[in-house]
C-alpha atoms as a PDB file:
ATOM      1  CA  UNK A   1     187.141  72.847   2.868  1.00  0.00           C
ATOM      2  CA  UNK A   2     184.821  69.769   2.272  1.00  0.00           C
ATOM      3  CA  UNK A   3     188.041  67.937   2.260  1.00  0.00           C
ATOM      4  CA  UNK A   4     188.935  68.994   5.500  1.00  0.00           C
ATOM      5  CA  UNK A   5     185.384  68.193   7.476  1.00  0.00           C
ATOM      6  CA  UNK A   6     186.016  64.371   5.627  1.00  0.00           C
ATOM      7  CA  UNK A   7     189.591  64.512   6.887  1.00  0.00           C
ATOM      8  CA  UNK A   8     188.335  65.531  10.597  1.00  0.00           C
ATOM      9  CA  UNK A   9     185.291  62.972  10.725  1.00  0.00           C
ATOM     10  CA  UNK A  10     187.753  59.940   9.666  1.00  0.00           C
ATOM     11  CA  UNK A  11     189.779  61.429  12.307  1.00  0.00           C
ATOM     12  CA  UNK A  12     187.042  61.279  14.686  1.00  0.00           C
ATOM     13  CA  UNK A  13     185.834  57.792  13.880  1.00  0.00           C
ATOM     14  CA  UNK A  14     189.853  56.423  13.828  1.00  0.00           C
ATOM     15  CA  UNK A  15     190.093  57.744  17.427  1.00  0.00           C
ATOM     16  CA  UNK A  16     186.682  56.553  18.776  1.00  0.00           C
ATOM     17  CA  UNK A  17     187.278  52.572  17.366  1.00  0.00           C
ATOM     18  CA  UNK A  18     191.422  53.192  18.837  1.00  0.00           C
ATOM     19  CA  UNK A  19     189.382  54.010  22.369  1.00  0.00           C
ATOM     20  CA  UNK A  20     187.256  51.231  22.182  1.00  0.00           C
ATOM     21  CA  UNK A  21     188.808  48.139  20.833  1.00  0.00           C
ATOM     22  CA  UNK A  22     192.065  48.428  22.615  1.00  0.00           C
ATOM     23  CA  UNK A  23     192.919  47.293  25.809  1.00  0.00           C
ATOM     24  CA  UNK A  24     196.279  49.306  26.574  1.00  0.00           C
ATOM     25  CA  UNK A  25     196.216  52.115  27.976  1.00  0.00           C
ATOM     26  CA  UNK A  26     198.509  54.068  25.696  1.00  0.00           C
ATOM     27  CA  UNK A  27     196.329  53.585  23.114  1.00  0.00           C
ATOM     28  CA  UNK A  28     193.552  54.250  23.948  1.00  0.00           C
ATOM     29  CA  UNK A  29     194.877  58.202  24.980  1.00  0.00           C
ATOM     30  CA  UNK A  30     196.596  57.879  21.467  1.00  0.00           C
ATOM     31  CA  UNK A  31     192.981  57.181  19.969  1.00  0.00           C
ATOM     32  CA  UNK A  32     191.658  59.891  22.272  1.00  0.00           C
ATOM     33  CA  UNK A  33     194.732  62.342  21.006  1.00  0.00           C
ATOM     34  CA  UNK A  34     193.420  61.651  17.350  1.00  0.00           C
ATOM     35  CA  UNK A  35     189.644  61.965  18.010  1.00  0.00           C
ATOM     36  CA  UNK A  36     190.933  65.611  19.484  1.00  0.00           C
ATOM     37  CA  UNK A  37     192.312  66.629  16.566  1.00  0.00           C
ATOM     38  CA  UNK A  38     189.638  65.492  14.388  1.00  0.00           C
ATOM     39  CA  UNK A  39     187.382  67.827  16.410  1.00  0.00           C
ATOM     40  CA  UNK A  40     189.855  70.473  15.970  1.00  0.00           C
ATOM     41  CA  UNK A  41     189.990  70.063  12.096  1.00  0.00           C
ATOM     42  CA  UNK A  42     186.020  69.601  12.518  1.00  0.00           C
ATOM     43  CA  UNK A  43     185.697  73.101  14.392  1.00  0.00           C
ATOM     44  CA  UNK A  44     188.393  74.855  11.624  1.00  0.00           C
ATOM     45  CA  UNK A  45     186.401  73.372   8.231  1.00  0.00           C
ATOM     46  CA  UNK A  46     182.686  75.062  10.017  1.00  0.00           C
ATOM     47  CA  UNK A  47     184.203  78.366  10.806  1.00  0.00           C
ATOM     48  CA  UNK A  48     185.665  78.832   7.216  1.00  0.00           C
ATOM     49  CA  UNK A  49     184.085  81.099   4.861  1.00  0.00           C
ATOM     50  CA  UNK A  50     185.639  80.981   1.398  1.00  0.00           C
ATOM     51  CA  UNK A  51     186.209  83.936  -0.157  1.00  0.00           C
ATOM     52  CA  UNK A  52     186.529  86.431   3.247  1.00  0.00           C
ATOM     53  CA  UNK A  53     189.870  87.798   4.473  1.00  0.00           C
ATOM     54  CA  UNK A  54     191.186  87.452   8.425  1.00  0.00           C
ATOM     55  CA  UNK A  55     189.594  89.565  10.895  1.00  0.00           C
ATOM     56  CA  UNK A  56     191.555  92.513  11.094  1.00  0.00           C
ATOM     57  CA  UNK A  57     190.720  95.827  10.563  1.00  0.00           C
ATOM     58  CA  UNK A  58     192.853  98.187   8.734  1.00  0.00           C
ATOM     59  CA  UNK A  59     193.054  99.928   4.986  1.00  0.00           C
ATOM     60  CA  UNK A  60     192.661  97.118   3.211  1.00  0.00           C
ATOM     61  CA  UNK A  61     189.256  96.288   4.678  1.00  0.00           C
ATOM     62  CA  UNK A  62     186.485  99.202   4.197  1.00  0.00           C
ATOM     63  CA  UNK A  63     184.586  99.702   7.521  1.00  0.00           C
ATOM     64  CA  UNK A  64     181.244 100.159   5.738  1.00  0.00           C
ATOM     65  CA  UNK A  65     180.982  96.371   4.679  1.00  0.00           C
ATOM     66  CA  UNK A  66     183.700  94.799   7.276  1.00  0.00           C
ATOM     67  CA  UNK A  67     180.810  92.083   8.156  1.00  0.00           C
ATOM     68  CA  UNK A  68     180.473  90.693   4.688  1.00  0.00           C
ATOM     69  CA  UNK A  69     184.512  90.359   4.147  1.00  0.00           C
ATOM     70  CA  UNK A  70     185.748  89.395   7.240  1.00  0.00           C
ATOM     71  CA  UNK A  71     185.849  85.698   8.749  1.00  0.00           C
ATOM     72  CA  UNK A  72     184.211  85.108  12.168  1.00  0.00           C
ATOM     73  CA  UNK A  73     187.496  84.741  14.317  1.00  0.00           C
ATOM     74  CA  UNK A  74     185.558  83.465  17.258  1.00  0.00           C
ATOM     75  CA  UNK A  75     185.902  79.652  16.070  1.00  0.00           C
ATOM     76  CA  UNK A  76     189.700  80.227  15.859  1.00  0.00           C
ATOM     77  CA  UNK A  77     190.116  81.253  19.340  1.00  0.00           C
ATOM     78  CA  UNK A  78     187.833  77.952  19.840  1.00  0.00           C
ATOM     79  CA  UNK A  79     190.030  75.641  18.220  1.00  0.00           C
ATOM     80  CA  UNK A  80     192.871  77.133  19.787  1.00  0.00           C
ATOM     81  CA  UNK A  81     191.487  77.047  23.543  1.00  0.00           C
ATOM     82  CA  UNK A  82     190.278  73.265  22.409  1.00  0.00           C
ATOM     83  CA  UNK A  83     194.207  72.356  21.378  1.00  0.00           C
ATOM     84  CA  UNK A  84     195.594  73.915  24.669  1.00  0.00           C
ATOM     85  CA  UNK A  85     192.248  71.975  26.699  1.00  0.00           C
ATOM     86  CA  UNK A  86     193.058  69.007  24.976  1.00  0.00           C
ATOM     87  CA  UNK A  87     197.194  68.435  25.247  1.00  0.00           C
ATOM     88  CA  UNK A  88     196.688  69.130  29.003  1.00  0.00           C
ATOM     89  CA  UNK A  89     193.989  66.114  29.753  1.00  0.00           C
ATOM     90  CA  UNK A  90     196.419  64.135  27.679  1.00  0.00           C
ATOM     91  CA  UNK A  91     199.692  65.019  29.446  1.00  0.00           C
ATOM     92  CA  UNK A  92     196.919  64.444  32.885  1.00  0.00           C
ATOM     93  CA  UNK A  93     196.001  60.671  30.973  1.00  0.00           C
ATOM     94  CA  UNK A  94     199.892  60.246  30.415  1.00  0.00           C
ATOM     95  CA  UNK A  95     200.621  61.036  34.046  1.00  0.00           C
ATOM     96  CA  UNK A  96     198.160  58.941  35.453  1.00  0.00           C
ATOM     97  CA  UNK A  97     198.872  56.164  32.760  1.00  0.00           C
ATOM     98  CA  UNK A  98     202.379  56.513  34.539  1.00  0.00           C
ATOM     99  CA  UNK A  99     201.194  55.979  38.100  1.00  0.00           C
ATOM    100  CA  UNK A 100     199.145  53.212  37.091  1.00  0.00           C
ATOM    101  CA  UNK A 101     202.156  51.070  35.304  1.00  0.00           C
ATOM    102  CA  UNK A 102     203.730  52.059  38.842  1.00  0.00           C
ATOM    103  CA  UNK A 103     201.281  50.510  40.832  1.00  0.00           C
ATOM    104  CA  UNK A 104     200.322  47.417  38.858  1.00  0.00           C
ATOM    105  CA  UNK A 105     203.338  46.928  37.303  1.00  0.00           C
ATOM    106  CA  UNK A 106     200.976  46.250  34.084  1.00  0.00           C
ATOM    107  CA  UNK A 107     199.009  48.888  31.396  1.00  0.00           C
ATOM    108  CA  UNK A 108     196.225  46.466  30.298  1.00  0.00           C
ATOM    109  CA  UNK A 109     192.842  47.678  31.361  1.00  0.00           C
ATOM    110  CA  UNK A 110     191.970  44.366  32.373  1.00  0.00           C
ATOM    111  CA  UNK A 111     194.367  44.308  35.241  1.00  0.00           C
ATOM    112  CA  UNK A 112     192.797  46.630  37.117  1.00  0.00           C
ATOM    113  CA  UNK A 113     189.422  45.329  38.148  1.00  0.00           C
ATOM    114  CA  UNK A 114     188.979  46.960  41.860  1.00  0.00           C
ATOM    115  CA  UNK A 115     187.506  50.267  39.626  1.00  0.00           C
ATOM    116  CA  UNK A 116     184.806  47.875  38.683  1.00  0.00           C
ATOM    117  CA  UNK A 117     181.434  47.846  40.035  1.00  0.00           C
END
C-alpha cells in the first residue's frame, strides 16, 4: 500500500501546482478534481491493514477475535462520503464556471477583477 500513499501524494501535489499556476478556470477545477482524488487514494492507503479481511461478520470470521481480523470500515464510508462531497462542489465549480463564461464572455481569471479587493 506504500505505493498507493506515493501515488495519492503525487496526486495531491499535481492538483495543488494545476490550481495555482493556471489561469483558466477549467483547470484549475481539473487540478482541484485531481488533488480530490489524491486525498481519496490518501484516506484508502491509511485505513488499510494488510493481512485483515472486510468487515463483515459471519462463519468465516470467529466472534472471539473479530477485532484483530477485521479492517476498520469507518475510513471506507469516509472515502466514499469524500467522493460523493467532492463530484458535487465540482459539478457546483462547473456550473458556476458556466455562468461566468456567460457573463464575461471570457474563462481567464484575470478578466474578472471587480472580486478583487
Amino acid at each position: 500500500m506504500i505505493y498507493v500513499s506515493i501515488i495519492g501524494f503525487a496526486l495531491i501535489i499535481i492538483g495543488l501546482y494545476g490550481m495555482l499556476t493556471r489561469r483558466n478556470i477549467i483547470r484549475i477545477i481539473i487540478g482541484f478534481s485531481i488533488a480530490d482524488t489524491g486525498i481519496h487514494l490518501m484516506m484508502v492507503s491509511i485505513g488499510y491493514l494488510k493481512g485483515r479481511t472486510a468487515p463483515i461478520l459471519d462463519k468465516a470470521v470467529d466472534q472471539a477475535d473479530a477485532l484483530q481480523r477485521v479492517v476498520d470500515p469507518v475510513p471506507s464510508a469516509l472515502v466514499l462520503t469524500a467522493i460523493v462531497i467532492g463530484l458535487a462542489v465540482t459539478a457546483l465549480m462547473l456550473a458556476y464556471a458556466v455562468r461566468l463564461h456567460e457573463a464575461k464572455g471570457s474563462l481567464d481569471i484575470h478578466d474578472f477583477k471587480e472580486l478583487k479587493w
